[in-house]
N, C-alpha and C. Protein backbone atom coordinates (compact mmCIF):
# COMPACT_ATOMS: atom_id res chain seq x y z
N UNK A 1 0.83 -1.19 0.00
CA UNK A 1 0.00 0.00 0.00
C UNK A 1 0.87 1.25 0.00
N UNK A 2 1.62 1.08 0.98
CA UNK A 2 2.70 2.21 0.86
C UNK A 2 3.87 2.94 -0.72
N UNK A 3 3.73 1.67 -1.23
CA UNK A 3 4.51 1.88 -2.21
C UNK A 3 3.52 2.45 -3.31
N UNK A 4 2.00 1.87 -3.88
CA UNK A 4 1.07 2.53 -4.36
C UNK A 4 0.95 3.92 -4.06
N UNK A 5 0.65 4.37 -3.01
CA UNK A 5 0.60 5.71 -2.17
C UNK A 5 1.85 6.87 -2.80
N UNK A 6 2.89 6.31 -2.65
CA UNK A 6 4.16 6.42 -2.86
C UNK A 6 4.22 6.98 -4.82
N UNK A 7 4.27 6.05 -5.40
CA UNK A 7 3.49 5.76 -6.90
C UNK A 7 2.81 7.43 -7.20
N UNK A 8 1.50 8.02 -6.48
CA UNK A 8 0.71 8.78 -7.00
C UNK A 8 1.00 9.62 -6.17
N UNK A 9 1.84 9.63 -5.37
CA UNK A 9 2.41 10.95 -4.88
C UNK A 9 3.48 11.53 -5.85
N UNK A 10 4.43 10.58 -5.95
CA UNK A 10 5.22 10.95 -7.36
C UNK A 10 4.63 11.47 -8.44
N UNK A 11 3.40 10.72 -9.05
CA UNK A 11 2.91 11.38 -10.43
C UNK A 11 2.48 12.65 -10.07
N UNK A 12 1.96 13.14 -9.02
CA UNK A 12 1.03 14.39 -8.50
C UNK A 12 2.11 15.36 -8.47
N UNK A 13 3.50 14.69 -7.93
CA UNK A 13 4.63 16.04 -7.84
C UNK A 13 4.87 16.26 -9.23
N UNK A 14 5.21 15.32 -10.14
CA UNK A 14 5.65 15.63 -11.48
C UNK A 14 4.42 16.57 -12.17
N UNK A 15 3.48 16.09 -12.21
CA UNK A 15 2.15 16.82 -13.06
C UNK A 15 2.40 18.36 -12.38
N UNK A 16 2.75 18.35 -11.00
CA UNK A 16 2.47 19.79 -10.54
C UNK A 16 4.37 20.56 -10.99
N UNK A 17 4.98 19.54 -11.51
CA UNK A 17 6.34 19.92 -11.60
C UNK A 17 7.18 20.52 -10.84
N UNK A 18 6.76 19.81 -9.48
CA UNK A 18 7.99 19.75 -8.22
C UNK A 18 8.94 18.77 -8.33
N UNK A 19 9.98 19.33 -9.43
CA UNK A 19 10.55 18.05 -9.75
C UNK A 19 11.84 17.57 -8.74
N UNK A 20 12.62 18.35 -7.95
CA UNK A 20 12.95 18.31 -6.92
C UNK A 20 12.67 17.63 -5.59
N UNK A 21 10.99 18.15 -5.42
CA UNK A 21 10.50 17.23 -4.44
C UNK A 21 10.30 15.64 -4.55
N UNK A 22 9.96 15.69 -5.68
CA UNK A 22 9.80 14.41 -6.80
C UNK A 22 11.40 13.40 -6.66
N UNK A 23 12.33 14.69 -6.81
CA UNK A 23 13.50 13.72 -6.76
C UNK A 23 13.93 13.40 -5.08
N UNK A 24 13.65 14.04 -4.34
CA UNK A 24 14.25 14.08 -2.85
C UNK A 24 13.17 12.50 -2.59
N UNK A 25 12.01 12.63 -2.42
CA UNK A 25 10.88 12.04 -2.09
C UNK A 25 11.32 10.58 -2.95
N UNK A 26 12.16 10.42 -3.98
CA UNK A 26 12.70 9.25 -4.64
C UNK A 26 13.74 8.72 -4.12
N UNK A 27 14.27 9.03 -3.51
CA UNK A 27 15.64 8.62 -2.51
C UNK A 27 14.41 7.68 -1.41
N UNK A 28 13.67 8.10 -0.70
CA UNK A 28 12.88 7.67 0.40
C UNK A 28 12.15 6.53 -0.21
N UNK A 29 11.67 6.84 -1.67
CA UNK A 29 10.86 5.68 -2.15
C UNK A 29 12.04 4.07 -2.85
N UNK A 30 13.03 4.93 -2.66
CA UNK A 30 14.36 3.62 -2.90
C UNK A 30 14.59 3.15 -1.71
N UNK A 31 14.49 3.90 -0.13
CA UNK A 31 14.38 3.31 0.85
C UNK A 31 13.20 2.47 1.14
N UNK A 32 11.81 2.61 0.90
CA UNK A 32 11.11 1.58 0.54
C UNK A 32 11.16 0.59 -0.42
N UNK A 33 11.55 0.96 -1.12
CA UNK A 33 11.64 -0.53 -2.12
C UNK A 33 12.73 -1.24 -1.39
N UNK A 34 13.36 -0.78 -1.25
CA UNK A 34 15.01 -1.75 -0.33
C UNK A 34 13.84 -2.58 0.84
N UNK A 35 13.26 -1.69 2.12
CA UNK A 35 12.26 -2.72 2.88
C UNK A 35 11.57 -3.33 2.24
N UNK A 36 11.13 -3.32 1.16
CA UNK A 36 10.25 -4.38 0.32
C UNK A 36 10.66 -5.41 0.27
N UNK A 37 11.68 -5.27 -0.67
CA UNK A 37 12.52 -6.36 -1.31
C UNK A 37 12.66 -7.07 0.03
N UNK A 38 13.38 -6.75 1.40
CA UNK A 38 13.68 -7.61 2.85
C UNK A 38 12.78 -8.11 3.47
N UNK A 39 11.57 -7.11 3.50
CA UNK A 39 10.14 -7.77 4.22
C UNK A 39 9.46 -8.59 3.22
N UNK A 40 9.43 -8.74 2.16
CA UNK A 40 9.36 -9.56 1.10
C UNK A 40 9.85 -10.94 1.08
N UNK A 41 11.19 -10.83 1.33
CA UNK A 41 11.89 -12.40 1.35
C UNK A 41 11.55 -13.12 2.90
N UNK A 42 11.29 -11.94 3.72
CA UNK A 42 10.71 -12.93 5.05
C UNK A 42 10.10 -13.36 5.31
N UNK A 43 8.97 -12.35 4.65
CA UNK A 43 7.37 -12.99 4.12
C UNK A 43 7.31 -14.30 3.73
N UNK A 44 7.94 -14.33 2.47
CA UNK A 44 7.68 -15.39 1.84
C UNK A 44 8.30 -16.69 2.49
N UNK A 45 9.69 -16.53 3.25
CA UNK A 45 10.19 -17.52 3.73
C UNK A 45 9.43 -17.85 4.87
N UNK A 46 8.77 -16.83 5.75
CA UNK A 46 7.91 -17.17 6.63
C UNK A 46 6.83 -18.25 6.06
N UNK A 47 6.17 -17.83 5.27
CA UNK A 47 4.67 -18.85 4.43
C UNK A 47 5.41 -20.13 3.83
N UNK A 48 6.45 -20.12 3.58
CA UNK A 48 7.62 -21.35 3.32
C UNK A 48 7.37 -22.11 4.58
N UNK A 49 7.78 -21.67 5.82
CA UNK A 49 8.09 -22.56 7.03
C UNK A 49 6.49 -23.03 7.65
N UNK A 50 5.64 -22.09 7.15
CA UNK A 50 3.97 -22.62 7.64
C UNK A 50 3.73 -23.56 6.91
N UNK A 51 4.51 -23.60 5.37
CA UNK A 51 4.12 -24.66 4.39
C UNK A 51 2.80 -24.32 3.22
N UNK A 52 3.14 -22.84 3.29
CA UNK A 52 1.89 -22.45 2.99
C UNK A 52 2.12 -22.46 1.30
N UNK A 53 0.92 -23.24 0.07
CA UNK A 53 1.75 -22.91 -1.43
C UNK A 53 0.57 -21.38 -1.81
N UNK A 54 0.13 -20.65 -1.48
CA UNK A 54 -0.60 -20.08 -1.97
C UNK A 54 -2.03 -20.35 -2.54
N UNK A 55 -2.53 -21.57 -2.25
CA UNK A 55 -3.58 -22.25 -2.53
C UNK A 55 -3.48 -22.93 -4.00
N UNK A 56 -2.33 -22.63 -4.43
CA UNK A 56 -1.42 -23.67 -6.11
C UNK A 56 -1.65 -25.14 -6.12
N UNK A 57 -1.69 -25.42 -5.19
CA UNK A 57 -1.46 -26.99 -5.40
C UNK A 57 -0.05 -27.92 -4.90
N UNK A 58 0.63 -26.65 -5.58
CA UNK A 58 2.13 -27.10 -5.92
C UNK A 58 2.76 -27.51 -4.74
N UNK A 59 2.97 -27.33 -3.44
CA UNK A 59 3.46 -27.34 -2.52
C UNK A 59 4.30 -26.32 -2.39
N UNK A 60 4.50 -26.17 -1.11
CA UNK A 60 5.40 -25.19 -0.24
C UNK A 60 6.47 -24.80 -1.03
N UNK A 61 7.49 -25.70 -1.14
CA UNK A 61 8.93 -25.96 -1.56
C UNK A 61 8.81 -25.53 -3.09
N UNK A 62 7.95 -25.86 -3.89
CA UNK A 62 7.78 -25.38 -5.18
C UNK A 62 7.24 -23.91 -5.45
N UNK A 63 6.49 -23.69 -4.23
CA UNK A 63 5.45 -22.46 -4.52
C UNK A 63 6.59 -21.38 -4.07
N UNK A 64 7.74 -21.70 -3.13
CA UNK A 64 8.03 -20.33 -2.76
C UNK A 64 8.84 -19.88 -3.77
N UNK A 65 9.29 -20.65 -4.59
CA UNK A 65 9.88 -20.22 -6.12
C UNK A 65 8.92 -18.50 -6.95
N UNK A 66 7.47 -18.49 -6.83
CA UNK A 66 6.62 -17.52 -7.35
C UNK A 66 6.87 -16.10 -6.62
N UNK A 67 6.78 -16.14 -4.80
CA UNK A 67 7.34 -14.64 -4.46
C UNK A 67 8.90 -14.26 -4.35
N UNK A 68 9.57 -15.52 -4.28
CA UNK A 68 11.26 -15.22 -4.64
C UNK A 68 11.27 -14.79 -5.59
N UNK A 69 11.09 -15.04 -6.99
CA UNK A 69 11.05 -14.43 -7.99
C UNK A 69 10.52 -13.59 -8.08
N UNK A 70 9.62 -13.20 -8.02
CA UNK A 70 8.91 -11.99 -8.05
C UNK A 70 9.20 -10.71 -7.41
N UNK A 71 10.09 -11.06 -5.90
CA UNK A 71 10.82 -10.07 -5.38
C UNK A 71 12.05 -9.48 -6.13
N UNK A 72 12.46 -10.57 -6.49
CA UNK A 72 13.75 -10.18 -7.29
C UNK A 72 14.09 -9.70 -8.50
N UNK A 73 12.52 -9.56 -9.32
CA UNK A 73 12.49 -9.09 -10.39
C UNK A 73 12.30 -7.68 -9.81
N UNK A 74 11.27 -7.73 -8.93
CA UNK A 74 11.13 -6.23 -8.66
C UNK A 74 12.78 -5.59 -8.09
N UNK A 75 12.97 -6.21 -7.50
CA UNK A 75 14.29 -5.72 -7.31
C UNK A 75 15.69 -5.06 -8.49
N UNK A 76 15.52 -6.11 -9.17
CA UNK A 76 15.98 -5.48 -10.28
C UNK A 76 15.78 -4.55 -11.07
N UNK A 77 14.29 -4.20 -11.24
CA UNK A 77 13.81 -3.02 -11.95
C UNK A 77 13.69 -2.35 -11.61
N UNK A 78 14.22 -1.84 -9.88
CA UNK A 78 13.59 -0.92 -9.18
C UNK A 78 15.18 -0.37 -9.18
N UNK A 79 15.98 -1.45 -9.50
CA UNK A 79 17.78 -1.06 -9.07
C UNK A 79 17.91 -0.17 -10.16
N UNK A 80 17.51 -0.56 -12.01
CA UNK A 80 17.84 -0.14 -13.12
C UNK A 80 16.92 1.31 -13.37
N UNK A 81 15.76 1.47 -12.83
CA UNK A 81 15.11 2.64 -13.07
C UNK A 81 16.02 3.59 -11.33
N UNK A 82 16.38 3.03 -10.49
CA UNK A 82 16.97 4.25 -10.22
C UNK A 82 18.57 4.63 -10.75
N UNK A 83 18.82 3.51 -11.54
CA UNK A 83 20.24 4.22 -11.84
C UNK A 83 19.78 4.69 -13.02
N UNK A 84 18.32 5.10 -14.21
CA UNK A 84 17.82 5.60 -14.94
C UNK A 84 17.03 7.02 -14.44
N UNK A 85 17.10 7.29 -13.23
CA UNK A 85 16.67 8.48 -12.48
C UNK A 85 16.72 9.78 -13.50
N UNK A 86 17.47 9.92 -13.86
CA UNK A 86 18.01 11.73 -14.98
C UNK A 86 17.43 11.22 -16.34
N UNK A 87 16.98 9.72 -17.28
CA UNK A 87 16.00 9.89 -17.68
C UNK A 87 14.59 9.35 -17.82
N UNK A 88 14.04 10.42 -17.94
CA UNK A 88 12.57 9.90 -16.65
C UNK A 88 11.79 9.18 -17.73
N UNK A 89 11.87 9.31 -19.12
CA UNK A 89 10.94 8.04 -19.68
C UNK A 89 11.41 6.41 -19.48
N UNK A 90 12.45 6.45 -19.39
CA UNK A 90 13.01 4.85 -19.27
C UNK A 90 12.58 4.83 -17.93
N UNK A 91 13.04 5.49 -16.64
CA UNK A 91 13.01 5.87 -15.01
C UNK A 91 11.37 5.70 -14.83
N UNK A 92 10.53 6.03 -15.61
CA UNK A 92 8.87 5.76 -15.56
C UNK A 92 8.44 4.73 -15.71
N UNK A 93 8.99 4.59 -16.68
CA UNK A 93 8.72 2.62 -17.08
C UNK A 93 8.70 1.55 -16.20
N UNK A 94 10.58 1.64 -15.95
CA UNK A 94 11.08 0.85 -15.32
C UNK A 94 9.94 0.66 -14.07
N UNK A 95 9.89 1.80 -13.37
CA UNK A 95 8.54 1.65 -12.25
C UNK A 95 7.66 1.07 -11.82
N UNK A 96 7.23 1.51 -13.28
CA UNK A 96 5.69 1.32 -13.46
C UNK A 96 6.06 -0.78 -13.62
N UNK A 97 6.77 -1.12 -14.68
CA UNK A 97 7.14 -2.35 -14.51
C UNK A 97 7.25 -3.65 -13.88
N UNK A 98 8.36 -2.59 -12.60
CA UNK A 98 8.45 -3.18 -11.13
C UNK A 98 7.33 -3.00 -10.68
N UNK A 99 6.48 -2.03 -10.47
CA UNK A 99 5.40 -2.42 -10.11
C UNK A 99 4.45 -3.66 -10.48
N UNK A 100 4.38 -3.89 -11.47
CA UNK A 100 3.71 -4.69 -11.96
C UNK A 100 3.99 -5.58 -11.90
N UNK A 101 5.41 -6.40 -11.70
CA UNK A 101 6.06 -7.04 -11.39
C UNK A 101 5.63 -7.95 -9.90
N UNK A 102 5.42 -7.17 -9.12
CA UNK A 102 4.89 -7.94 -7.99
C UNK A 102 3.14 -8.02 -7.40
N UNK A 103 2.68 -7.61 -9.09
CA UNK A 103 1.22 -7.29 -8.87
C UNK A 103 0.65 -8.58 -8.98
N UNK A 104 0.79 -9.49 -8.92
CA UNK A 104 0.39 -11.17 -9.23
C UNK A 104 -0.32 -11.50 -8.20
N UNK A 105 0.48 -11.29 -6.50
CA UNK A 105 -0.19 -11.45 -5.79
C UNK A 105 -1.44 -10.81 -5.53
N UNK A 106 -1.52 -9.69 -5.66
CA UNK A 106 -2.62 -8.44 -5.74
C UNK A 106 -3.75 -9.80 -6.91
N UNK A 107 -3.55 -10.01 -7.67
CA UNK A 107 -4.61 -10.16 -8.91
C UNK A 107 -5.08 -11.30 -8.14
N UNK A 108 -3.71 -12.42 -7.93
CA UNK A 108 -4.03 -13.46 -7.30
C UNK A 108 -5.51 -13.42 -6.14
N UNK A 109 -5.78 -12.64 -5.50
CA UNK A 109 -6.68 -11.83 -4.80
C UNK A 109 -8.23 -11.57 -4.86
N UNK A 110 -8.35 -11.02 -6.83
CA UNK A 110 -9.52 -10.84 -7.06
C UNK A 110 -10.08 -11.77 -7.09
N UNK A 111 -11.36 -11.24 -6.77
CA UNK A 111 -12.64 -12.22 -6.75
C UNK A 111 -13.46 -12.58 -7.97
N UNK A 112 -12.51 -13.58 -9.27
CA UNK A 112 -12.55 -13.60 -10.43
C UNK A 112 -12.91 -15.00 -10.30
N UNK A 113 -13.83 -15.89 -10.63
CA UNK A 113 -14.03 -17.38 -10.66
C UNK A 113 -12.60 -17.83 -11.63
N UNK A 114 -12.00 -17.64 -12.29
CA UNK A 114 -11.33 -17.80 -13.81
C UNK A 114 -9.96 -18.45 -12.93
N UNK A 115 -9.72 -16.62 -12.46
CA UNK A 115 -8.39 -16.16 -11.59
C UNK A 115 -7.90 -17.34 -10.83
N UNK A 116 -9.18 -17.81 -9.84
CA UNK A 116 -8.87 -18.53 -8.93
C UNK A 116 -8.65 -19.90 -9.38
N UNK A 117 -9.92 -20.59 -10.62
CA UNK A 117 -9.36 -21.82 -10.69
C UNK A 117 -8.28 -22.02 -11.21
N UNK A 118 -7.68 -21.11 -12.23
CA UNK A 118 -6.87 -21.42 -13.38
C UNK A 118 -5.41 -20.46 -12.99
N UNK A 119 -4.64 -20.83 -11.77
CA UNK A 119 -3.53 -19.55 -11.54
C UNK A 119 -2.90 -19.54 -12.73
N UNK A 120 -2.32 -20.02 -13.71
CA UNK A 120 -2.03 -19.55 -15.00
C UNK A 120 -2.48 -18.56 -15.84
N UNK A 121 -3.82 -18.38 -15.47
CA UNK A 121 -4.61 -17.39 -16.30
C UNK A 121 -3.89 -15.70 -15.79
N UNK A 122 -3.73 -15.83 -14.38
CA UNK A 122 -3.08 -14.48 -14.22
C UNK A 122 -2.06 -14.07 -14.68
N UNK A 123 -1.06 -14.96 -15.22
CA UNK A 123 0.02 -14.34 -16.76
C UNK A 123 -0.79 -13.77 -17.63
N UNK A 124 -2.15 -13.98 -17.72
CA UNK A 124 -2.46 -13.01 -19.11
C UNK A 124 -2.81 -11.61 -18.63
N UNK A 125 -3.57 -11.19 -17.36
CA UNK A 125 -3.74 -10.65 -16.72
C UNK A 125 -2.44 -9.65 -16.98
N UNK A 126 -1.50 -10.45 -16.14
CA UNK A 126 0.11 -9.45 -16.18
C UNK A 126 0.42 -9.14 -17.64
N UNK A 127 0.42 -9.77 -18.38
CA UNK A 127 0.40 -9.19 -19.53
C UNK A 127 -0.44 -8.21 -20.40
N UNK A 128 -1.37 -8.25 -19.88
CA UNK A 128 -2.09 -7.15 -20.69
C UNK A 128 -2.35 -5.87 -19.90
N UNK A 129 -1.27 -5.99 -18.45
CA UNK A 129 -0.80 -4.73 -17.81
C UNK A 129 0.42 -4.95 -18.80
N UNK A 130 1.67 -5.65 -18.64
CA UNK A 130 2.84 -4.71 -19.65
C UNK A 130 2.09 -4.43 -21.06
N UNK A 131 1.14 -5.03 -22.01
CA UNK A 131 0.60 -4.66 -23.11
C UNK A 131 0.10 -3.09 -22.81
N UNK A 132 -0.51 -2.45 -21.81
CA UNK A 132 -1.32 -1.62 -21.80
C UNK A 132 -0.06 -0.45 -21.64
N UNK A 133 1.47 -0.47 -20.72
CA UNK A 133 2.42 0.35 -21.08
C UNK A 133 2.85 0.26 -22.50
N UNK A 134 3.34 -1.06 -23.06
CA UNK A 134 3.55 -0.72 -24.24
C UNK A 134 2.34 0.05 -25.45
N UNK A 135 1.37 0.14 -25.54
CA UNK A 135 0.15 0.71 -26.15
C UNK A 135 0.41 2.40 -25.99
N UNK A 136 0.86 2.31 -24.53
CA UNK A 136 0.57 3.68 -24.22
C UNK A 136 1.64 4.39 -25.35
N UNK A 137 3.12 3.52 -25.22
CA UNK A 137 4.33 3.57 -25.76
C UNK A 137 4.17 4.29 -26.77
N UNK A 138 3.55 3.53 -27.97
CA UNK A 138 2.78 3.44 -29.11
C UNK A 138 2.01 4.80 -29.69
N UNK A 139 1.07 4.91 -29.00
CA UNK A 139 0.53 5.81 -28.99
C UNK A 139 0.87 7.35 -28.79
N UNK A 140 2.01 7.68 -27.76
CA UNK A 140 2.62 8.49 -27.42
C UNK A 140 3.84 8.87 -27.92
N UNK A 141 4.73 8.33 -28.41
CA UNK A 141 5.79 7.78 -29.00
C UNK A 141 6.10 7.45 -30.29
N UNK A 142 4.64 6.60 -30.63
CA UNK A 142 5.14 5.58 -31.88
C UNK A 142 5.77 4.57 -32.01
N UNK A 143 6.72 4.54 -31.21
CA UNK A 143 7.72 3.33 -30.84
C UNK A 143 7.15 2.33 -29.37
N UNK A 144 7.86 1.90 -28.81
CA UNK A 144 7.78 1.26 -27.75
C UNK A 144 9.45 1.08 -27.14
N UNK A 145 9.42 1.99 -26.22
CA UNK A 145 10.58 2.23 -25.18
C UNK A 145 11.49 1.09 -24.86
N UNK A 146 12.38 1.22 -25.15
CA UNK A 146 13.62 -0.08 -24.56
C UNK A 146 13.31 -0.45 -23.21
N UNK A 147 13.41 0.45 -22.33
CA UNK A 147 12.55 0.17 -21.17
C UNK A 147 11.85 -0.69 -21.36
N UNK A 148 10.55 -0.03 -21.82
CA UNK A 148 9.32 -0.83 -21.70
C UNK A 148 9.88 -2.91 -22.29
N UNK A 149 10.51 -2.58 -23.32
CA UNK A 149 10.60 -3.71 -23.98
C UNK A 149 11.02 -4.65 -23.00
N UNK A 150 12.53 -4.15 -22.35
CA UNK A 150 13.49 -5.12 -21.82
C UNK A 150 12.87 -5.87 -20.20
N UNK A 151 11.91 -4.22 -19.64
CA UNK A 151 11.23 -4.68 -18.46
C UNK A 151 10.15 -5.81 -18.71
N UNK A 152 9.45 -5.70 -20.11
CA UNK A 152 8.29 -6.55 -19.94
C UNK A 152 8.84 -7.87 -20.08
N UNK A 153 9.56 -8.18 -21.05
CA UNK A 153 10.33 -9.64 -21.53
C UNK A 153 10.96 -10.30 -20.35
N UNK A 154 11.43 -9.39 -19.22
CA UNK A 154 12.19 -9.87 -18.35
C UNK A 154 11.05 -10.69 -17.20
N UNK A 155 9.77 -9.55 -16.83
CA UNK A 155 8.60 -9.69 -15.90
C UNK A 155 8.05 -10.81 -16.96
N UNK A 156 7.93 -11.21 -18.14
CA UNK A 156 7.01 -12.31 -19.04
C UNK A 156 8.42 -13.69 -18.53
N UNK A 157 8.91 -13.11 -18.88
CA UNK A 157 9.95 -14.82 -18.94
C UNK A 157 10.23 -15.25 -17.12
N UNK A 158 10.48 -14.40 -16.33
CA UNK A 158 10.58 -14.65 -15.11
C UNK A 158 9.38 -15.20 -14.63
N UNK A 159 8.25 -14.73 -14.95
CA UNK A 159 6.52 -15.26 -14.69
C UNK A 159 6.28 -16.49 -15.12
N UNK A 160 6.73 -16.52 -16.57
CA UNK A 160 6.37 -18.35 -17.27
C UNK A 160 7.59 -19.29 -16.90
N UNK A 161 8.47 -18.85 -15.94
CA UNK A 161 9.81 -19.51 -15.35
C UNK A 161 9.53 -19.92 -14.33
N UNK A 162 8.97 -19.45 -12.98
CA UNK A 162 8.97 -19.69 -12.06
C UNK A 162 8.63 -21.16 -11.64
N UNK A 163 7.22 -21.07 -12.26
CA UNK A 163 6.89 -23.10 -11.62
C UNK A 163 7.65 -23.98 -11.96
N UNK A 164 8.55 -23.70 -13.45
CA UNK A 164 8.99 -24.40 -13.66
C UNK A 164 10.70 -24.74 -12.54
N UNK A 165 10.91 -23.62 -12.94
CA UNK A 165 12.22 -23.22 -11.89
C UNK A 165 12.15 -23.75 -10.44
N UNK A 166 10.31 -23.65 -9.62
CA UNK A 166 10.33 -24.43 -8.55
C UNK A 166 10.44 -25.84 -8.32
N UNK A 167 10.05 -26.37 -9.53
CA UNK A 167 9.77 -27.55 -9.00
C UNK A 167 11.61 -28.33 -9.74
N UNK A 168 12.67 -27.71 -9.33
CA UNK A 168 13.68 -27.85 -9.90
C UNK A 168 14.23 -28.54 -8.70
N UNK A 169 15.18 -30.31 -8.58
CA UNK A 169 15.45 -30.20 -7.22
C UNK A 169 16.24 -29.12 -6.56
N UNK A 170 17.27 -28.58 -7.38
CA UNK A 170 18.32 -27.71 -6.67
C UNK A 170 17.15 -26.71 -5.88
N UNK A 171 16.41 -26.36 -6.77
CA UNK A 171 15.44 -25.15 -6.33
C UNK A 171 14.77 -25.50 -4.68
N UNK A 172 14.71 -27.25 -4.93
CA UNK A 172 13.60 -27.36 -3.64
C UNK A 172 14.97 -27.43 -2.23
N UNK A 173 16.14 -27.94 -3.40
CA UNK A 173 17.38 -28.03 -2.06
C UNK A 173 17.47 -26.42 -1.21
N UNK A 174 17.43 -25.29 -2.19
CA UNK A 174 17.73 -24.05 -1.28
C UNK A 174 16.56 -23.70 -0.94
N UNK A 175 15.02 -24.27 -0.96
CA UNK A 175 13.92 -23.97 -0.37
C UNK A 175 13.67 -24.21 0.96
N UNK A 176 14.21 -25.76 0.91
CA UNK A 176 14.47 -26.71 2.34
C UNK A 176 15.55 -25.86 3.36
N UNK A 177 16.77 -25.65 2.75
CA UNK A 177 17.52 -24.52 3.60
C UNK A 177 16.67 -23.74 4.10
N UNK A 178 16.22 -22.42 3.41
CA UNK A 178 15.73 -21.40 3.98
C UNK A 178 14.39 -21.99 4.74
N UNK A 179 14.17 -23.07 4.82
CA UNK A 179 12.68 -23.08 5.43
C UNK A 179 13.72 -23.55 7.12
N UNK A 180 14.92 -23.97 7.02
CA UNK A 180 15.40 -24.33 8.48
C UNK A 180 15.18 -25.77 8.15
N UNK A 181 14.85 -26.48 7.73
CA UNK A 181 15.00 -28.36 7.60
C UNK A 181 15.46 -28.87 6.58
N UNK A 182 16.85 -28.06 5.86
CA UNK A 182 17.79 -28.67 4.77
C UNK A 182 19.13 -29.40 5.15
């Protein structure tokens, strides 16, 4: 929630072109994403040690493969749009990206009959959030932003990777570690 909050406080400084405040107030929002990314991996290792798979099926050991990844993508896009800070269309993207990036769980959420039986179906979901930046791309542009490109391919291939990646033994060997019974 904080980071949403965070999100439209930024757009509100830029639209009003406090771009200063915008940038000071971005240092603080890199200090949140840093607690993300940490309260994130505890999270998840926590719901690891309850045994919890997210209601997947998959089990524990396989499932925690979906918010590891998912943290770490955000992590990455949150690292590359702030060292993209000075320029703000790639620096927007990237964001908006990472955001989206860890929006799975969020969707995972709605109260969609589809959503719930079919967790696969929410890759299309995520995708037709990066489709809807690239459109914008398009439209605004004409092109579609390297940004945009490199963030979505990375959030698409990391998304259709994960189950597979969990149910990997090495994957379940450093799952078992972090759960404390490896």
């Amino acid at each position: 929630t904080s980071w949403m909050v965070l999100l439209l406080v930024q757009e509100l400084l830029v639209a009003g072109r406090k771009i200063q405040w915008h940038r000071t107030l971005g240092l603080a929002g890199f200090g949140l994403a840093v607690a993300m990314v940490v309260l994130g991996v505890l999270a998840a290792t926590d719901a690891l040690r309850r045994g919890a798979d997210g209601g997947s099926g998959l089990g524990a050991l396989t499932f925690y493969a979906v918010p590891m990844t998912g943290i770490a993508t955000f992590a990455v896009l949150v690292w590359f749009a702030y060292r993209a800070r000075r320029q703000p269309a790639a620096h927007k993207r990237l964001i908006l990206i990472a955001t989206i990036a860890i929006a799975e769980a969020a969707v995972a959420r709605w109260p969609i009959a589809a959503l719930q039986a079919d967790p696969p179906m929410r890759n299309w979901v995520m995708l037709a959030f990066l489709l809807l930046v690239a459109g914008y791309d398009l439209l605004s542009l004409r092109r579609v932003q390297k940004a945009t490109l490199w963030g979505s391919v990375l959030v698409m291939v990391i998304m259709l990777g994960q189950v597979p990646l969990g149910m990997t033994p090495w994957w379940h060997a450093f799952a078992a570690v972090m759960r404390g019974k490896g």
